[in-house]
C-alpha atoms as a PDB file:
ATOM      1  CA  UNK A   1     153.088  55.829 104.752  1.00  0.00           C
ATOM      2  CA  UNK A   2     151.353  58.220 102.519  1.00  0.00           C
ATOM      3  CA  UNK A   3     148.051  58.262 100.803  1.00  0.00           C
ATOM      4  CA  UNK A   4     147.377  58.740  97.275  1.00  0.00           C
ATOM      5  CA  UNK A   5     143.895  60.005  96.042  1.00  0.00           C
ATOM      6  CA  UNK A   6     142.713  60.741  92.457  1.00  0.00           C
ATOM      7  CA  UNK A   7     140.519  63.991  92.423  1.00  0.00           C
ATOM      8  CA  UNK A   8     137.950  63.853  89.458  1.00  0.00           C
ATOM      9  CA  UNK A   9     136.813  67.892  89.412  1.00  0.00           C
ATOM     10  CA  UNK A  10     136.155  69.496  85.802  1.00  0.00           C
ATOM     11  CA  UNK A  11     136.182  73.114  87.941  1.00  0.00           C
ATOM     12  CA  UNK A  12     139.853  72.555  89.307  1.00  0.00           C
ATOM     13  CA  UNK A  13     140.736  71.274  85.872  1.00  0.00           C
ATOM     14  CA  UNK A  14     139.564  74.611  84.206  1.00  0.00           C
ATOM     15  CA  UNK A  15     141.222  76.660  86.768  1.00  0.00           C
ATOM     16  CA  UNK A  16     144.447  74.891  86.715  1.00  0.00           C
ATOM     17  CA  UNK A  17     144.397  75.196  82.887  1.00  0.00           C
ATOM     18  CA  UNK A  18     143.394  79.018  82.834  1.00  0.00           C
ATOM     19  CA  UNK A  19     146.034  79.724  85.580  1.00  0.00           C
ATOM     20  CA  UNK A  20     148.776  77.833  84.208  1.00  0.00           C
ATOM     21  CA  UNK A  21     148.655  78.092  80.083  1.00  0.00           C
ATOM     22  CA  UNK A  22     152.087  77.829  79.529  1.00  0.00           C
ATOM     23  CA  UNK A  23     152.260  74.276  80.906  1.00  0.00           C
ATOM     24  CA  UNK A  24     149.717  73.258  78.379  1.00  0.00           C
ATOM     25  CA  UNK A  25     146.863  72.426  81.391  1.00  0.00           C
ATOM     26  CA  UNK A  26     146.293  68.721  81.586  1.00  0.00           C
ATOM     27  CA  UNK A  27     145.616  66.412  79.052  1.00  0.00           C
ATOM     28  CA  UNK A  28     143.205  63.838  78.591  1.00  0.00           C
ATOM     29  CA  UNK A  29     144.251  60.783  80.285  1.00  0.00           C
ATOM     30  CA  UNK A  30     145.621  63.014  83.436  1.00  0.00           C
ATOM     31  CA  UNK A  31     143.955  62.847  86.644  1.00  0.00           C
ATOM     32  CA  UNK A  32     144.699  65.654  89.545  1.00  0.00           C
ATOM     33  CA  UNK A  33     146.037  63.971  92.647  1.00  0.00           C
ATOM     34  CA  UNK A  34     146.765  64.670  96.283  1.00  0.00           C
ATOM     35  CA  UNK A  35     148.505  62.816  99.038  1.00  0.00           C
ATOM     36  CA  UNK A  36     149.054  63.224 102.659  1.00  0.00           C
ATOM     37  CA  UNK A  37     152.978  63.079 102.376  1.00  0.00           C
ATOM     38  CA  UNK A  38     153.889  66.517 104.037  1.00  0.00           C
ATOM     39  CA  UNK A  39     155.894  68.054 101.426  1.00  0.00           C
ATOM     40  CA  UNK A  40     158.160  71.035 102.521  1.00  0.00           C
ATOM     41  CA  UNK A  41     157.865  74.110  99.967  1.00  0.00           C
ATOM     42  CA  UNK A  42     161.186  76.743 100.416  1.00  0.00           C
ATOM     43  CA  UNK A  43     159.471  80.263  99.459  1.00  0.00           C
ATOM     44  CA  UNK A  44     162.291  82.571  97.645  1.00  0.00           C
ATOM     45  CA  UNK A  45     160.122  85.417  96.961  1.00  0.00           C
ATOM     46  CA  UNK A  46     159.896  89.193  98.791  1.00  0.00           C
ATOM     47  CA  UNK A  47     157.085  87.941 100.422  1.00  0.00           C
ATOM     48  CA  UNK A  48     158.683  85.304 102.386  1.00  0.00           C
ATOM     49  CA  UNK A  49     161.493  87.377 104.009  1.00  0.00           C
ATOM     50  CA  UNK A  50     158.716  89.582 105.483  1.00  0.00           C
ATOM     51  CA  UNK A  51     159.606  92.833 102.856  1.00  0.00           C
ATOM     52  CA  UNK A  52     156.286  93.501 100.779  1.00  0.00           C
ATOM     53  CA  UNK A  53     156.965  97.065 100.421  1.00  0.00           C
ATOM     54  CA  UNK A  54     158.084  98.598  96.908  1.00  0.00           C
ATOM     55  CA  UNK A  55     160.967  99.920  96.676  1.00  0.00           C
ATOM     56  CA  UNK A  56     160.212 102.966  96.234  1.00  0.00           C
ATOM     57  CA  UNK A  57     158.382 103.450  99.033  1.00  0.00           C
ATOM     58  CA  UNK A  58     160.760 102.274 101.083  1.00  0.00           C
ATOM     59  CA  UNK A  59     163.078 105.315  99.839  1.00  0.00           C
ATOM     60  CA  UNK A  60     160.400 107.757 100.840  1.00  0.00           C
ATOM     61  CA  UNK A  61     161.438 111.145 102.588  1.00  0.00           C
ATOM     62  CA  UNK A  62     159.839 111.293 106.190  1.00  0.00           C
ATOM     63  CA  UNK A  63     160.739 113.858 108.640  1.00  0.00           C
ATOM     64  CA  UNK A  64     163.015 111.490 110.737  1.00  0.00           C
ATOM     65  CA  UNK A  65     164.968 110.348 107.911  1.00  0.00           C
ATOM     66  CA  UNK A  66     166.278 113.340 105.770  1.00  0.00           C
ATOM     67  CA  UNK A  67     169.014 115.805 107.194  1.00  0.00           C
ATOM     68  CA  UNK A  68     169.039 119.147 105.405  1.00  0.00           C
ATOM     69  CA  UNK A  69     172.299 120.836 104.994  1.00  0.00           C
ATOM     70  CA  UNK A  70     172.949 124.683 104.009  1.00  0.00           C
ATOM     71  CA  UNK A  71     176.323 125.061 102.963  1.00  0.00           C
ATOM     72  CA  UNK A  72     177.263 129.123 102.037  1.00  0.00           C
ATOM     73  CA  UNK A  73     180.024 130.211 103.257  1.00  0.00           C
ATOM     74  CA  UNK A  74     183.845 129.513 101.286  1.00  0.00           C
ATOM     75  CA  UNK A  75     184.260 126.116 103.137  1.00  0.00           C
ATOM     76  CA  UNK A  76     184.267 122.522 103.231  1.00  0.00           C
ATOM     77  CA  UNK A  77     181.917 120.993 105.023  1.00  0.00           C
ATOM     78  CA  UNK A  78     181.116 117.030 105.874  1.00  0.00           C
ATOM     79  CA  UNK A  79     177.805 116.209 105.231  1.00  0.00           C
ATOM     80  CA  UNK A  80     177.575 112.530 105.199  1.00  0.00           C
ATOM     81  CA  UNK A  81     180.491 110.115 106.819  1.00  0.00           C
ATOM     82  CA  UNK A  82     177.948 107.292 108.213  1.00  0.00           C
ATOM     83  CA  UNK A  83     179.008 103.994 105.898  1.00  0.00           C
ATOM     84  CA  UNK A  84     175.671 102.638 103.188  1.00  0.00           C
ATOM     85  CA  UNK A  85     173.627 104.241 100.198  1.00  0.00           C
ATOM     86  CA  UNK A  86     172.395 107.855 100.222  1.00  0.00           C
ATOM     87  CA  UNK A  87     170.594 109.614  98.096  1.00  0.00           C
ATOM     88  CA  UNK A  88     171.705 113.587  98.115  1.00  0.00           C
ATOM     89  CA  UNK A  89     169.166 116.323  96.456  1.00  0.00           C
ATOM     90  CA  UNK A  90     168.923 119.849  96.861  1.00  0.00           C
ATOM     91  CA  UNK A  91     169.610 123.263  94.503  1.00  0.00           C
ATOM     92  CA  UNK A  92     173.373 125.172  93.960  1.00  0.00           C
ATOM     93  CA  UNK A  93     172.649 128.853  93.542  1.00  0.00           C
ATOM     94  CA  UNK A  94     175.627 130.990  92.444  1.00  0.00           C
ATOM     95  CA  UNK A  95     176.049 135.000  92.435  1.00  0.00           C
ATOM     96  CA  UNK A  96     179.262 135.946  90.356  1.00  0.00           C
ATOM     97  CA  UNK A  97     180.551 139.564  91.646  1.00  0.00           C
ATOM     98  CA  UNK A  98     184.592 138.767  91.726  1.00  0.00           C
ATOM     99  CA  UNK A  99     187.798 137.947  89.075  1.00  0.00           C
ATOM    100  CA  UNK A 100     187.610 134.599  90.266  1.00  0.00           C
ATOM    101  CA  UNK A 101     185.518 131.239  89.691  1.00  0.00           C
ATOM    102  CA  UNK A 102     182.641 130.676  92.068  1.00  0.00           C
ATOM    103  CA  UNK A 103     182.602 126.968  92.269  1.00  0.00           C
ATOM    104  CA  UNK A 104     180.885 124.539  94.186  1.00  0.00           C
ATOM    105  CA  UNK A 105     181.619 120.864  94.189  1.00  0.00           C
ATOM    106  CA  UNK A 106     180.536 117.395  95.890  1.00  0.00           C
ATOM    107  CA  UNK A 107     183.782 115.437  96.703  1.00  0.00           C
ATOM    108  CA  UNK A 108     183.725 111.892  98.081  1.00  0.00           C
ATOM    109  CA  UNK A 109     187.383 111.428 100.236  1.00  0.00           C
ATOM    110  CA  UNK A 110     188.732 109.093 102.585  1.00  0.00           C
ATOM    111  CA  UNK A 111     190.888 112.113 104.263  1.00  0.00           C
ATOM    112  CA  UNK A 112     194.034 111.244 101.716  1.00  0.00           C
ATOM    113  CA  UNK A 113     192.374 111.221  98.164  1.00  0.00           C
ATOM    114  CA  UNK A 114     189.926 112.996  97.496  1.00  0.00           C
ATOM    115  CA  UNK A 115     187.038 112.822  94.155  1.00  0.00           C
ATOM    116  CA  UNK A 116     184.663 115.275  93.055  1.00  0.00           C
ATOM    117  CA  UNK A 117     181.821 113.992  91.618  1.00  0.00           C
ATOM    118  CA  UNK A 118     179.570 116.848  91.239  1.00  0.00           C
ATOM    119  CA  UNK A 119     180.220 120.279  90.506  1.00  0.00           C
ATOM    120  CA  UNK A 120     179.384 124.081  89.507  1.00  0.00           C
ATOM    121  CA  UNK A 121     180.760 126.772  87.996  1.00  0.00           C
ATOM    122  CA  UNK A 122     180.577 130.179  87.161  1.00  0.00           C
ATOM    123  CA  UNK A 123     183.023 132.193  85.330  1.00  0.00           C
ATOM    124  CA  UNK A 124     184.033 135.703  85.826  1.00  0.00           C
ATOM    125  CA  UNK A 125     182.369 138.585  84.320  1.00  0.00           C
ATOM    126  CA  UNK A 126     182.334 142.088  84.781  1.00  0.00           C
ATOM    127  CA  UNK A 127     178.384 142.005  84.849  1.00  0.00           C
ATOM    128  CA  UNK A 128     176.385 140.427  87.672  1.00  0.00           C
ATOM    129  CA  UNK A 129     175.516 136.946  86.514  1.00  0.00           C
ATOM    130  CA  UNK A 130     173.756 134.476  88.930  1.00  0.00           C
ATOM    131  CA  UNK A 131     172.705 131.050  88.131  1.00  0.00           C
ATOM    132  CA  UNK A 132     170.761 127.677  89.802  1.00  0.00           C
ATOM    133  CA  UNK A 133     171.383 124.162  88.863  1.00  0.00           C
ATOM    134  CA  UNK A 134     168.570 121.245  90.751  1.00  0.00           C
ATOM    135  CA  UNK A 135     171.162 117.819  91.759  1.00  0.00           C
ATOM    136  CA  UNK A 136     169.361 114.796  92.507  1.00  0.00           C
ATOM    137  CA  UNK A 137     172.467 111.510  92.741  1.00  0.00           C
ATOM    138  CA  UNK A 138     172.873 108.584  94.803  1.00  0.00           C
ATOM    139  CA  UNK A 139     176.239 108.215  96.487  1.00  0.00           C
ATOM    140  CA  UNK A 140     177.760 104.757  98.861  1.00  0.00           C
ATOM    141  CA  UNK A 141     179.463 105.799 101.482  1.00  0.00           C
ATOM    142  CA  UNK A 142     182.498 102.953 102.648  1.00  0.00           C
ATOM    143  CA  UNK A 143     183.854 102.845 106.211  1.00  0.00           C
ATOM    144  CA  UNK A 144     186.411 105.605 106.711  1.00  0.00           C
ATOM    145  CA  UNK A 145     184.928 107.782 103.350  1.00  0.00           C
ATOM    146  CA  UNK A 146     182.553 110.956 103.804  1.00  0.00           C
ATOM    147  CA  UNK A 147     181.386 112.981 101.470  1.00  0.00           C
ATOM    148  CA  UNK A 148     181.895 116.787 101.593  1.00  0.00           C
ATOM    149  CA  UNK A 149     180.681 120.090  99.952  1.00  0.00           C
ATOM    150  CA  UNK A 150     183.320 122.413  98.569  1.00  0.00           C
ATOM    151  CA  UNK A 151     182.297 125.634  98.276  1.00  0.00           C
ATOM    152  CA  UNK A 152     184.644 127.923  97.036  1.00  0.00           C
ATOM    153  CA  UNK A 153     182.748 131.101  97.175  1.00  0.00           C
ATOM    154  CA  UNK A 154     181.087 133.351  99.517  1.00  0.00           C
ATOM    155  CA  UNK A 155     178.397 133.894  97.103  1.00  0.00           C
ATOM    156  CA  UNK A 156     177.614 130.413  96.163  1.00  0.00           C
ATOM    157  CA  UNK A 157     174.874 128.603  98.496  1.00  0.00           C
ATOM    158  CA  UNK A 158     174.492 124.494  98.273  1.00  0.00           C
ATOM    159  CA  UNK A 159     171.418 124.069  99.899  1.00  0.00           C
ATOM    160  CA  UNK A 160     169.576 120.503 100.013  1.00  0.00           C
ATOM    161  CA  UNK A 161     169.019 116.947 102.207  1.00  0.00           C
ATOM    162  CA  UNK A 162     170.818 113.708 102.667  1.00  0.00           C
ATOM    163  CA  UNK A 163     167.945 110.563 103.260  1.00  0.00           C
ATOM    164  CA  UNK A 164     169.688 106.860 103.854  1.00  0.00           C
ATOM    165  CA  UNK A 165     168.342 104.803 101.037  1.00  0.00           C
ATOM    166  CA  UNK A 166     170.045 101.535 101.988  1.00  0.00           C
ATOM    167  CA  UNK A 167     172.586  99.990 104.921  1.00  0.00           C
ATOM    168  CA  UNK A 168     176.238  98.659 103.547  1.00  0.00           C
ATOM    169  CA  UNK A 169     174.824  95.732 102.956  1.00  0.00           C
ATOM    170  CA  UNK A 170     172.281  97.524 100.542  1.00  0.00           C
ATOM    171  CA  UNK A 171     169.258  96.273 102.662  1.00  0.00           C
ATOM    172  CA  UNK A 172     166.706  98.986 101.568  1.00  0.00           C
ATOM    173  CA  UNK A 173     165.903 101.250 104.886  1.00  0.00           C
ATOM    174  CA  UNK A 174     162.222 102.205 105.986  1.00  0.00           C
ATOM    175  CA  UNK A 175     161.162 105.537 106.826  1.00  0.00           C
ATOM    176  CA  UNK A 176     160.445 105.783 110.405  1.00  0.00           C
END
């Protein structure tokens, strides 16, 4: 059975009413109590599940956890097909010397359809023209999807890094 005792202290009382305004502190009339019933508290917070780190820390670049890719050559090339969140960064530079486009593009596919969601271009001109965009976007990658660099041009270069930010089940990942 379980013990009830009335604490008379006018120093918890201030604290209690300084920490806790919004509940209007205690009135006159109402004594602070304790009792030795074990009661069981269920902590919800980022504290209790052991992750303390902010966020953005957690996305921080480290040397183990960013690839760097240097696409510059007219291909596709795969530079992410492992399933979560990445984050993908990096600078297209572009030299126009033909009759053609120079284009570079980001394309998330599954190997039937394919999406681009980032690109570049450069029109023809009979002067030399080159030009340099920065790209900084976060893509999810699903099981069976990848995403790929299309560059159409032998004078375009996509140069950059891919860094895991989070797992499928967008649990933030540590750098190591």
């Amino acid at each position: 059975m379980a013990q009830e005792f009335v604490i008379k202290s006018q120093n918890l009382e201030d604290k209690i009413n300084q920490l806790l305004p919004s509940q209007g502190g205690f009135q006159a009339g109402v004594d602070l109590s304790a009792s030795t019933m074990v009661m069981p508290i269920v902590d919800l917070t980022e504290a209790a599940e052991g992750s303390q780190q902010r966020a953005d820390l957690q996305i921080a670049l480290s040397l183990n956890d960013v690839t760097s890719f240097a696409v510059s050559t007219n291909t596709t090339t795969t530079i992410v097909n492992t399933t979560g969140y990445f984050r993908i960064f990096g600078c297209i530079t572009m030299e126009n010397r033909s009759s053609s486009d120079n284009v570079a593009s980001f394309q998330l596919t599954d190997g039937t359809t394919t999406k681009t969601i980032y690109e570049m271009r450069l029109a023809p001109d009979a002067t030399k023209q080159s030009i340099s965009s920065n790209f900084d976007f976060n893509v999810f990658i699903a099981a069976g999807d990848s995403l790929q660099i299309d560059n159409a041009h032998t004078t375009s270069h996509v140069i950059g890094c891919t860094k895991q930010i989070a797992d499928i089940n967008a649990n933030l990942t540590s750098p190591s």
